[in-house]
C-alpha atoms as a PDB file:
ATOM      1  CA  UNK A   1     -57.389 -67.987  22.734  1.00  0.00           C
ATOM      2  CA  UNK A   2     -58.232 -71.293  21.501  1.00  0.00           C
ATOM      3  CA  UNK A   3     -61.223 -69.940  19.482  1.00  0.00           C
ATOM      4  CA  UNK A   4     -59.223 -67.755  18.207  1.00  0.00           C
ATOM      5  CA  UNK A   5     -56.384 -70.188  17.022  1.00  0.00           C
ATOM      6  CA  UNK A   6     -59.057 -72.830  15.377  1.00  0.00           C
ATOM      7  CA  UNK A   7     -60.020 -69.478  13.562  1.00  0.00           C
ATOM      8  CA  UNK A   8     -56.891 -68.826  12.218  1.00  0.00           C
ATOM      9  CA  UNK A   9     -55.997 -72.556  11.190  1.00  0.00           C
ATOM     10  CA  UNK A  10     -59.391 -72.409   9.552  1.00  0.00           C
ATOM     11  CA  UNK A  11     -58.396 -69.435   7.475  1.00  0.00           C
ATOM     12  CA  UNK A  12     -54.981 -70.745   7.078  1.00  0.00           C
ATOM     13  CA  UNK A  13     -56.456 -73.526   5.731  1.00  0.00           C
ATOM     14  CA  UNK A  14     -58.698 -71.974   3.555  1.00  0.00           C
ATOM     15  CA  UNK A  15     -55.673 -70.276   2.051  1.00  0.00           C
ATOM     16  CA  UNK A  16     -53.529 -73.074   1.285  1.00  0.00           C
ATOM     17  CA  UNK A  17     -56.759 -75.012  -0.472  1.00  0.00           C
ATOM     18  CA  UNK A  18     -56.986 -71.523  -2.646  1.00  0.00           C
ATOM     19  CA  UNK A  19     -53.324 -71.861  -3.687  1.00  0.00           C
ATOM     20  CA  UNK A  20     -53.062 -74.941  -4.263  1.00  0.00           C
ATOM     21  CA  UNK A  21     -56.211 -75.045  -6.267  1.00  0.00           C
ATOM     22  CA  UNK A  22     -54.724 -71.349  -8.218  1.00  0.00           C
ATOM     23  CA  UNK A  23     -51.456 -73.768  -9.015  1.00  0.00           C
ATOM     24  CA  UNK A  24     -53.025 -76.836 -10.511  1.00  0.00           C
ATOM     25  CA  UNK A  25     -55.022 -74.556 -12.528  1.00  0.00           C
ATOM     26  CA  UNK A  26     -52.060 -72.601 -13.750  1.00  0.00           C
ATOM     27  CA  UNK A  27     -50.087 -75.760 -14.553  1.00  0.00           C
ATOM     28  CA  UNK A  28     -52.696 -77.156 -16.492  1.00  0.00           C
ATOM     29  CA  UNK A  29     -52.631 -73.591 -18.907  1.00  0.00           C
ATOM     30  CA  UNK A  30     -48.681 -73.153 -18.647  1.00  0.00           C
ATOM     31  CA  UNK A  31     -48.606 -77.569 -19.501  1.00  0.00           C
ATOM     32  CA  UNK A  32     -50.489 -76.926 -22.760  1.00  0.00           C
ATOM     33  CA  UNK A  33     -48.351 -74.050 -23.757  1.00  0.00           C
ATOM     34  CA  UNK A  34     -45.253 -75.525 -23.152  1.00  0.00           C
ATOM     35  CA  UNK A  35     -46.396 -78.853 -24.659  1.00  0.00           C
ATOM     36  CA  UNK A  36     -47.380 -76.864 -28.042  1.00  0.00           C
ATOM     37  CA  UNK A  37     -43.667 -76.761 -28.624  1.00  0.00           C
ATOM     38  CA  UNK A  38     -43.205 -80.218 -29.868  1.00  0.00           C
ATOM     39  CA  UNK A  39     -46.144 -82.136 -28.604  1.00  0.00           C
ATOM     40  CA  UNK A  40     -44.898 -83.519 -25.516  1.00  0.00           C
ATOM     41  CA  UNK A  41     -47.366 -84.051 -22.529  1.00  0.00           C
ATOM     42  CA  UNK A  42     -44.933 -85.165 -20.457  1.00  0.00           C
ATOM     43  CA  UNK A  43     -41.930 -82.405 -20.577  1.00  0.00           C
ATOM     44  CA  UNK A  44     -44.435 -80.133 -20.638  1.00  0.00           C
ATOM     45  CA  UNK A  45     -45.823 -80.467 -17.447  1.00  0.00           C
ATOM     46  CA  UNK A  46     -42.298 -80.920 -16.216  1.00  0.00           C
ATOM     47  CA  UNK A  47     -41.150 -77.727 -17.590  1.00  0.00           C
ATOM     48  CA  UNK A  48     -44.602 -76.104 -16.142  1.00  0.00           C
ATOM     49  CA  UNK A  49     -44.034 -77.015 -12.681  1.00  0.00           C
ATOM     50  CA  UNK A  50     -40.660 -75.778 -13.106  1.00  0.00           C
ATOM     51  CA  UNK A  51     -42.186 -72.800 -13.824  1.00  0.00           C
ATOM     52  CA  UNK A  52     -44.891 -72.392 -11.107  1.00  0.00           C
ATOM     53  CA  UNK A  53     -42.995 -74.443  -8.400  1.00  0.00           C
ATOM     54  CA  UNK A  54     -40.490 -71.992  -8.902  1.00  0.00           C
ATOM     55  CA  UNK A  55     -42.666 -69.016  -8.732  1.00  0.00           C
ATOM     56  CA  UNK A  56     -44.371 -70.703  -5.155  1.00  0.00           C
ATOM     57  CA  UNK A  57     -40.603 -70.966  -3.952  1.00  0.00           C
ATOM     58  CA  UNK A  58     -39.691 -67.218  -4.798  1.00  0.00           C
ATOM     59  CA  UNK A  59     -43.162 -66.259  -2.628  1.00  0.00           C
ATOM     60  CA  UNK A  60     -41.712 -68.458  -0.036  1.00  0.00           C
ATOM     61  CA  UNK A  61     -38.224 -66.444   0.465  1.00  0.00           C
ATOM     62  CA  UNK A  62     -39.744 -63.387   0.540  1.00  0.00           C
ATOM     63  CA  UNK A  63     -41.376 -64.521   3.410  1.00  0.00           C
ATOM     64  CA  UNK A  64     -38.462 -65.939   4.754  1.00  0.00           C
ATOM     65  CA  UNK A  65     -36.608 -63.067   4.537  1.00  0.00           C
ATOM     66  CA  UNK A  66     -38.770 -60.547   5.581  1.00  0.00           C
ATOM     67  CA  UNK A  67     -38.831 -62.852   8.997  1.00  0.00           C
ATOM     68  CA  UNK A  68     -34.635 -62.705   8.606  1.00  0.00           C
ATOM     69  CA  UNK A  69     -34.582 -58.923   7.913  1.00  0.00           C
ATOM     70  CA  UNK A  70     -32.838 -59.746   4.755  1.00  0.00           C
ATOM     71  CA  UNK A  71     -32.838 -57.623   1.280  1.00  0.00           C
ATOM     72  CA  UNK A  72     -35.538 -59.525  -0.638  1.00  0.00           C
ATOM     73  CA  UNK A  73     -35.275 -57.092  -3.844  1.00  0.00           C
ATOM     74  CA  UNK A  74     -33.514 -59.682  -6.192  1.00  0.00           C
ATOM     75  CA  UNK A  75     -36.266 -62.239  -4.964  1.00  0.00           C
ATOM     76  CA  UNK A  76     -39.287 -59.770  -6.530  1.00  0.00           C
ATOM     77  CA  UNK A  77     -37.168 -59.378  -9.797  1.00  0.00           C
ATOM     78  CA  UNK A  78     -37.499 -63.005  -9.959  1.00  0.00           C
ATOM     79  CA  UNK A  79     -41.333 -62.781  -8.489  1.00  0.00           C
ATOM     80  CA  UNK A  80     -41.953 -60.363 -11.653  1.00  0.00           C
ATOM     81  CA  UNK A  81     -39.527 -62.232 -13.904  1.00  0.00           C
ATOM     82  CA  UNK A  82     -41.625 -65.730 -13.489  1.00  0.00           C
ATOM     83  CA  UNK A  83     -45.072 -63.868 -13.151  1.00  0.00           C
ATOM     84  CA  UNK A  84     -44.872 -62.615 -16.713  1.00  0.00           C
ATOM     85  CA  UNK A  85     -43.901 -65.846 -18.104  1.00  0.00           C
ATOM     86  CA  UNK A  86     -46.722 -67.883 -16.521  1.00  0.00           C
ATOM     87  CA  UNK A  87     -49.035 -64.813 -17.646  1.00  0.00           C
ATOM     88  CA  UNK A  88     -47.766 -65.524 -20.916  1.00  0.00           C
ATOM     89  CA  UNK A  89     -48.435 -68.954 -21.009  1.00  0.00           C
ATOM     90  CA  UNK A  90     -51.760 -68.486 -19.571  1.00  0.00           C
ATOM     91  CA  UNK A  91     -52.334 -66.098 -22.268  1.00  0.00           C
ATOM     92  CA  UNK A  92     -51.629 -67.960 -25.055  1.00  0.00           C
ATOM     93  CA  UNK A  93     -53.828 -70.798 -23.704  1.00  0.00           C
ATOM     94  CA  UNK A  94     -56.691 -68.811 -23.244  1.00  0.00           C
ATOM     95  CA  UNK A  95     -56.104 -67.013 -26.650  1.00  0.00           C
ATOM     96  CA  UNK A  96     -55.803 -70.225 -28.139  1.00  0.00           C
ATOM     97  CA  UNK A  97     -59.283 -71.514 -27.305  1.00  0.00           C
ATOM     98  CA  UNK A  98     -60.806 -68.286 -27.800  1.00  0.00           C
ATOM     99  CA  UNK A  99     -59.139 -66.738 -31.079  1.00  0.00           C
ATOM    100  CA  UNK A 100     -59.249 -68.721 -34.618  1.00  0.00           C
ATOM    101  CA  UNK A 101     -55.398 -67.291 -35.133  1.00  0.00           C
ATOM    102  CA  UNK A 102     -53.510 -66.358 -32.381  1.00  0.00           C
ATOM    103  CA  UNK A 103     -51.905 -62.771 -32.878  1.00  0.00           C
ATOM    104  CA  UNK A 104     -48.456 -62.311 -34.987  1.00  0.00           C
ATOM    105  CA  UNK A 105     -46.400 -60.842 -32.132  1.00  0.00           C
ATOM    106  CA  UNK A 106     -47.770 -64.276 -30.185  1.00  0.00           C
ATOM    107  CA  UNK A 107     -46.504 -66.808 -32.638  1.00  0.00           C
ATOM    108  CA  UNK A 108     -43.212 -65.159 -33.303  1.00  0.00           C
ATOM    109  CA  UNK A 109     -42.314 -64.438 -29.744  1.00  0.00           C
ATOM    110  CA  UNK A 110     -43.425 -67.812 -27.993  1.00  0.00           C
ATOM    111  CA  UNK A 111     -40.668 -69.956 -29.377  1.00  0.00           C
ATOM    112  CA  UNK A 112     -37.940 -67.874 -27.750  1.00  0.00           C
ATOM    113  CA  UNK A 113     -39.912 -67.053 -24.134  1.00  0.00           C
ATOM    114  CA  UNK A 114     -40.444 -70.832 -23.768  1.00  0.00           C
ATOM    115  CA  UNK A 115     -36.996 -71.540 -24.501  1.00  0.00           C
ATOM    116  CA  UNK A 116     -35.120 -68.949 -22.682  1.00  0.00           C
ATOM    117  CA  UNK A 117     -37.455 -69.767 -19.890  1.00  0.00           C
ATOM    118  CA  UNK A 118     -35.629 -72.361 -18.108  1.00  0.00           C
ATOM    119  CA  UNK A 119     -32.701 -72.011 -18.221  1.00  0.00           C
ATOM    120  CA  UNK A 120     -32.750 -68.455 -16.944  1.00  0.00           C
ATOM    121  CA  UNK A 121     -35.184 -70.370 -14.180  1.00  0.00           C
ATOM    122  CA  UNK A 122     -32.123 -72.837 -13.380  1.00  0.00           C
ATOM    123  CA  UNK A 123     -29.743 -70.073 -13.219  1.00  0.00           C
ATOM    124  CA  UNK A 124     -31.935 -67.549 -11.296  1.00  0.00           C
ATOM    125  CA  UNK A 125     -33.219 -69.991  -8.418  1.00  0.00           C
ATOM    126  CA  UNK A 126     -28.980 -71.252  -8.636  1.00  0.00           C
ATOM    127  CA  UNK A 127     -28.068 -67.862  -7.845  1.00  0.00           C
ATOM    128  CA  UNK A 128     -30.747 -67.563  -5.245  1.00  0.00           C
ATOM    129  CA  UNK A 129     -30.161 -70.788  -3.460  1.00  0.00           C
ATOM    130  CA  UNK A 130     -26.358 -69.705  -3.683  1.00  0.00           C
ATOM    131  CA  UNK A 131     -26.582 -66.957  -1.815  1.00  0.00           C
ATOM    132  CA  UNK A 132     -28.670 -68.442   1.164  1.00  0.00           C
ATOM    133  CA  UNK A 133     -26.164 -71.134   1.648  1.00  0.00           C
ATOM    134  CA  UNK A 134     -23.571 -68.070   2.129  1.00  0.00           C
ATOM    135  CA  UNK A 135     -25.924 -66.265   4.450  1.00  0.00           C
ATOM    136  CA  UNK A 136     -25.814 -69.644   6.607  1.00  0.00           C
ATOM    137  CA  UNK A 137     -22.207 -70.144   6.199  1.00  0.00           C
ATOM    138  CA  UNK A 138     -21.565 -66.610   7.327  1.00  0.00           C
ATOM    139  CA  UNK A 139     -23.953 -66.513  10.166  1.00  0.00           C
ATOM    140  CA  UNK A 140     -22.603 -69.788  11.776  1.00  0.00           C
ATOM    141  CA  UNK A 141     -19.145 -68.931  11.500  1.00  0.00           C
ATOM    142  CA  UNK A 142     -20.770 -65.520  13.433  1.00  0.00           C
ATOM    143  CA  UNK A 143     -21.537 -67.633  16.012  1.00  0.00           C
ATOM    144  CA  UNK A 144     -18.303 -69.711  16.059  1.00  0.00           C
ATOM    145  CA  UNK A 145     -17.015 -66.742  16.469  1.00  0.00           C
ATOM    146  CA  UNK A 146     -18.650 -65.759  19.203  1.00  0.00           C
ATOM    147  CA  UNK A 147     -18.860 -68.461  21.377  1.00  0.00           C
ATOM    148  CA  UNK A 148     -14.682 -68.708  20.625  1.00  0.00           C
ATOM    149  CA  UNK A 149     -14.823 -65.195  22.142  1.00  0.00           C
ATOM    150  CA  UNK A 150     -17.090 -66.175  25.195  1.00  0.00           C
ATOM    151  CA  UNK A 151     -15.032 -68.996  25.693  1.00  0.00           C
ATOM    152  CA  UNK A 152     -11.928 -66.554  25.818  1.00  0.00           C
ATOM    153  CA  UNK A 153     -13.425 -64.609  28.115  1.00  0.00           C
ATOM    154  CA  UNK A 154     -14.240 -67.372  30.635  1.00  0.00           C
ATOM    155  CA  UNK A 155     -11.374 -68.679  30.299  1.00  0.00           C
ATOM    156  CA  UNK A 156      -8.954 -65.404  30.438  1.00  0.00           C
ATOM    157  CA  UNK A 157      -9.638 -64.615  34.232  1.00  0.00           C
ATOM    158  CA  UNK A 158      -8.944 -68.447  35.489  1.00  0.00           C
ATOM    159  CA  UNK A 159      -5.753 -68.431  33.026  1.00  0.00           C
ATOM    160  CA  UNK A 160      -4.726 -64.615  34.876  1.00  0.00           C
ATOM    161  CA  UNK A 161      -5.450 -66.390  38.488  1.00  0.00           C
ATOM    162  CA  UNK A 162      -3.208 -69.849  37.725  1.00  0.00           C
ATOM    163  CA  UNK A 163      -0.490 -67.113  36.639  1.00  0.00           C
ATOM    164  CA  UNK A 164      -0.650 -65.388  39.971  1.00  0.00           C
ATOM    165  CA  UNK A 165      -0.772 -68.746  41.861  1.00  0.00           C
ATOM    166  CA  UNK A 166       1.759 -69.929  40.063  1.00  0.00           C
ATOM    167  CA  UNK A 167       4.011 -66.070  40.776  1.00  0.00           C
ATOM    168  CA  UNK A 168       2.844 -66.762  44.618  1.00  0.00           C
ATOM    169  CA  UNK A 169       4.411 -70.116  44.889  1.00  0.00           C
ATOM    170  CA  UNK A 170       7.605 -69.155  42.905  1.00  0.00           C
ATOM    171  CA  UNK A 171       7.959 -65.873  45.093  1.00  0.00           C
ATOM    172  CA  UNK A 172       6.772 -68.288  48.678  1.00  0.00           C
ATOM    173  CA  UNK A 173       9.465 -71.097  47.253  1.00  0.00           C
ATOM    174  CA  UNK A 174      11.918 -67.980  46.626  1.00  0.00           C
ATOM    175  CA  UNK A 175      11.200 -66.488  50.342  1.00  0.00           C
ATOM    176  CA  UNK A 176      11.649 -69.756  52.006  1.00  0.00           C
ATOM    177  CA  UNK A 177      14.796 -71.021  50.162  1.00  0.00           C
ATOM    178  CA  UNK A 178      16.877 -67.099  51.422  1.00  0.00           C
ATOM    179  CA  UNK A 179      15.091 -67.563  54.707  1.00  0.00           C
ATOM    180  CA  UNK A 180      17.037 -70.898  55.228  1.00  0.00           C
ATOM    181  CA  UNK A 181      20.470 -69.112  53.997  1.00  0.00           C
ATOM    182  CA  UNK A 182      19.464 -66.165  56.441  1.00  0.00           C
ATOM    183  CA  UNK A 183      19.451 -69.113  59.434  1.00  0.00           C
ATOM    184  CA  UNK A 184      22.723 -70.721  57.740  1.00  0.00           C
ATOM    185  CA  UNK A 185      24.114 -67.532  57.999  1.00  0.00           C
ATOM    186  CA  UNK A 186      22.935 -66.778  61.483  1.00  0.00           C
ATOM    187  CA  UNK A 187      24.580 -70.333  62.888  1.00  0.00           C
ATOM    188  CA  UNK A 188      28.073 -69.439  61.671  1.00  0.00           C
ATOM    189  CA  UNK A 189      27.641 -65.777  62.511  1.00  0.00           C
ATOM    190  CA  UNK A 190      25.185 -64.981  64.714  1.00  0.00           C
ATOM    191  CA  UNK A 191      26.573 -61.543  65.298  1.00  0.00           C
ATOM    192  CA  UNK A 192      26.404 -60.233  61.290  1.00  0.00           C
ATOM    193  CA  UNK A 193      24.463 -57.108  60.901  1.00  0.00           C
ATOM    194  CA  UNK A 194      21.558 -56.686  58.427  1.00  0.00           C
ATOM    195  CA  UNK A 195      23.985 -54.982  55.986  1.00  0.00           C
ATOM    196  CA  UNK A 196      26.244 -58.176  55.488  1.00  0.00           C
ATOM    197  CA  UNK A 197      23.155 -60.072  55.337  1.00  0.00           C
ATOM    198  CA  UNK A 198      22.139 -57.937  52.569  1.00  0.00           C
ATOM    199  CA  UNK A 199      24.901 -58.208  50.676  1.00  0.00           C
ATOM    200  CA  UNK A 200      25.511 -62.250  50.658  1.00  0.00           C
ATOM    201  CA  UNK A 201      22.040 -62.383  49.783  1.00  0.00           C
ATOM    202  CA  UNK A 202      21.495 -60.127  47.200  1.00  0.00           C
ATOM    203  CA  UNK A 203      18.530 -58.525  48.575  1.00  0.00           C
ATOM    204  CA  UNK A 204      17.589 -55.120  49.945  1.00  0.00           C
ATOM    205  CA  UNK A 205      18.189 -54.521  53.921  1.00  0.00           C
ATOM    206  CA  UNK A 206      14.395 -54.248  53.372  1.00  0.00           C
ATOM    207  CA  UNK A 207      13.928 -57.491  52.767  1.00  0.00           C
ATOM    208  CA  UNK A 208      16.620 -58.491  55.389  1.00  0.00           C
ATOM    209  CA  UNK A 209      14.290 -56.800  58.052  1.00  0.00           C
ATOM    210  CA  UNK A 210      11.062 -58.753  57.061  1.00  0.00           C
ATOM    211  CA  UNK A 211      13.039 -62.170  56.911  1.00  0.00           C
ATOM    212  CA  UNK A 212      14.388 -61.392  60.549  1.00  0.00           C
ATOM    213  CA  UNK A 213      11.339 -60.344  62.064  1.00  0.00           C
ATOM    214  CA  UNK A 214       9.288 -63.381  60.290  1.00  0.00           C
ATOM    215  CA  UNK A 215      12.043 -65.464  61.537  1.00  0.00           C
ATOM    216  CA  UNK A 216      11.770 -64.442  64.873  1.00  0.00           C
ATOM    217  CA  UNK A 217       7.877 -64.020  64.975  1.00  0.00           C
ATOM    218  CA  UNK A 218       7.856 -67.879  64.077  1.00  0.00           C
ATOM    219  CA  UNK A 219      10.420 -68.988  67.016  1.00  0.00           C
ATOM    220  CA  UNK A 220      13.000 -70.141  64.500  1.00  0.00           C
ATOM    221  CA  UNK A 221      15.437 -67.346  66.164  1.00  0.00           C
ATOM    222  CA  UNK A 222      15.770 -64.566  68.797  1.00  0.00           C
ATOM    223  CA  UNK A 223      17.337 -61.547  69.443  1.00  0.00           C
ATOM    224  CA  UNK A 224      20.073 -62.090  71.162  1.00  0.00           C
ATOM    225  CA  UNK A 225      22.256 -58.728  72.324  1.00  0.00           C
ATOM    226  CA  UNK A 226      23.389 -57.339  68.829  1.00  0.00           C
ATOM    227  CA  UNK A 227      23.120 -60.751  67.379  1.00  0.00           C
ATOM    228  CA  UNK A 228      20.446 -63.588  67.087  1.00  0.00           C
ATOM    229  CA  UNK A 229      20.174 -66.904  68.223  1.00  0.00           C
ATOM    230  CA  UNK A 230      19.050 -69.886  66.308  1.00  0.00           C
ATOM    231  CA  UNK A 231      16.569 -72.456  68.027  1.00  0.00           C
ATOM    232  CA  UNK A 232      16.000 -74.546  64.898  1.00  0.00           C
ATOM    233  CA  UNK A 233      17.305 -75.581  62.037  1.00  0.00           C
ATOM    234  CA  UNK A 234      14.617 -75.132  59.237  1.00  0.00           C
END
């Protein structure tokens, strides 16, 4: 595995020497064509790099993207786009050191493919860089989104069990509060049927039943002939 891995960062290696090497090479040709304009070393090797840095970046994205799953078609309409205009200037350097006169259709065309060259490069890699910052907006708000959904759904069971703790005590504090007016009821009249019951209370003879019998299975009363007797106040 190791072996294996030194192998690969030698070849990896390798590789980036080539490409660098390939660059400074092509900057040097693209520098001189772009300098023919008006003489100047400096802006052209500014607006070379431009050029080839650009190019390098492009080659870069389509990697990127590949690895993203992303649509990398406009990115090789830019690959192409750039390509031909640092053949071009590679072409005109080597024609100029190899020709006496350069050809017509060179001459008249190179003032207007040097010049329309960067801008379109400024608004192409714009464009570009554009819509990656969009792709990263969109894919963290993805995951806002998602963990805000997670989070709902963690939270949505605990919410649905304080509701039901919260029924269960209102219902227990409910039960408790008629049980008391059932053993109210009981001291004053200990002889009242379950149907009278029902009706001061406002609950079913049902319910009358279950308060009686919890009543009595807790010692608060007794049966007592027809009636019951109460043994505590509660």
């Amino acid at each position: 595995m190791k072996d294996e891995l030194r192998k690969q960062s030698a070849v990896q290696w390798l590789l980036w020497t080539a490409l660098i090497l390939a660059l400074l090479g092509s900057l040097r040709h693209v520098a001189h064509t772009f300098t023919s304009i008006d003489n100047n070393v400096a802006w052209g090797w500014v607006q070379a790099v431009a050029v080839d840095a650009g190019l390098f970046a492009l080659a870069l994205g389509i990697t990127q993207r590949r690895r993203l799953r992303r649509s990398t078609r406009w990115l090789w309409v830019g690959v192409g786009l750039f390509s031909g205009i640092s053949i071009y200037a590679n072409l005109y350097y080597g024609l100029t050191f190899t020709l006496n006169t350069l050809p017509p259709w060179m001459v008249n065309t190179r003032p207007y493919v040097l010049a329309a060259t960067l801008p379109i490069l400024v608004l192409y890699l714009a464009e570009i860089v554009g819509s990656d910052v969009s792709y990263i907006v969109k894919k963290v708000e993805r995951e806002q989104r998602r963990t805000e959904q997670a989070t709902q759904v963690t939270e949505q069971p605990a919410s649905i069990e304080r509701a039901r703790a919260v029924h269960a005590e209102m219902v227990s504090s409910e039960q408790d509060q008629r049980r008391r007016q059932v053993v109210d009821i009981l001291v004053g009249a200990p002889d009242i049927g379950a149907t009278e019951l029902s009706r001061q209370l406002g609950v079913s003879r049902t319910t009358v039943y279950n308060d009686l019998e919890a009543l009595t299975e807790e010692g608060t009363i007794s049966k007592n002939g027809q009636g019951y007797r109460v043994h505590e106040r509660r």
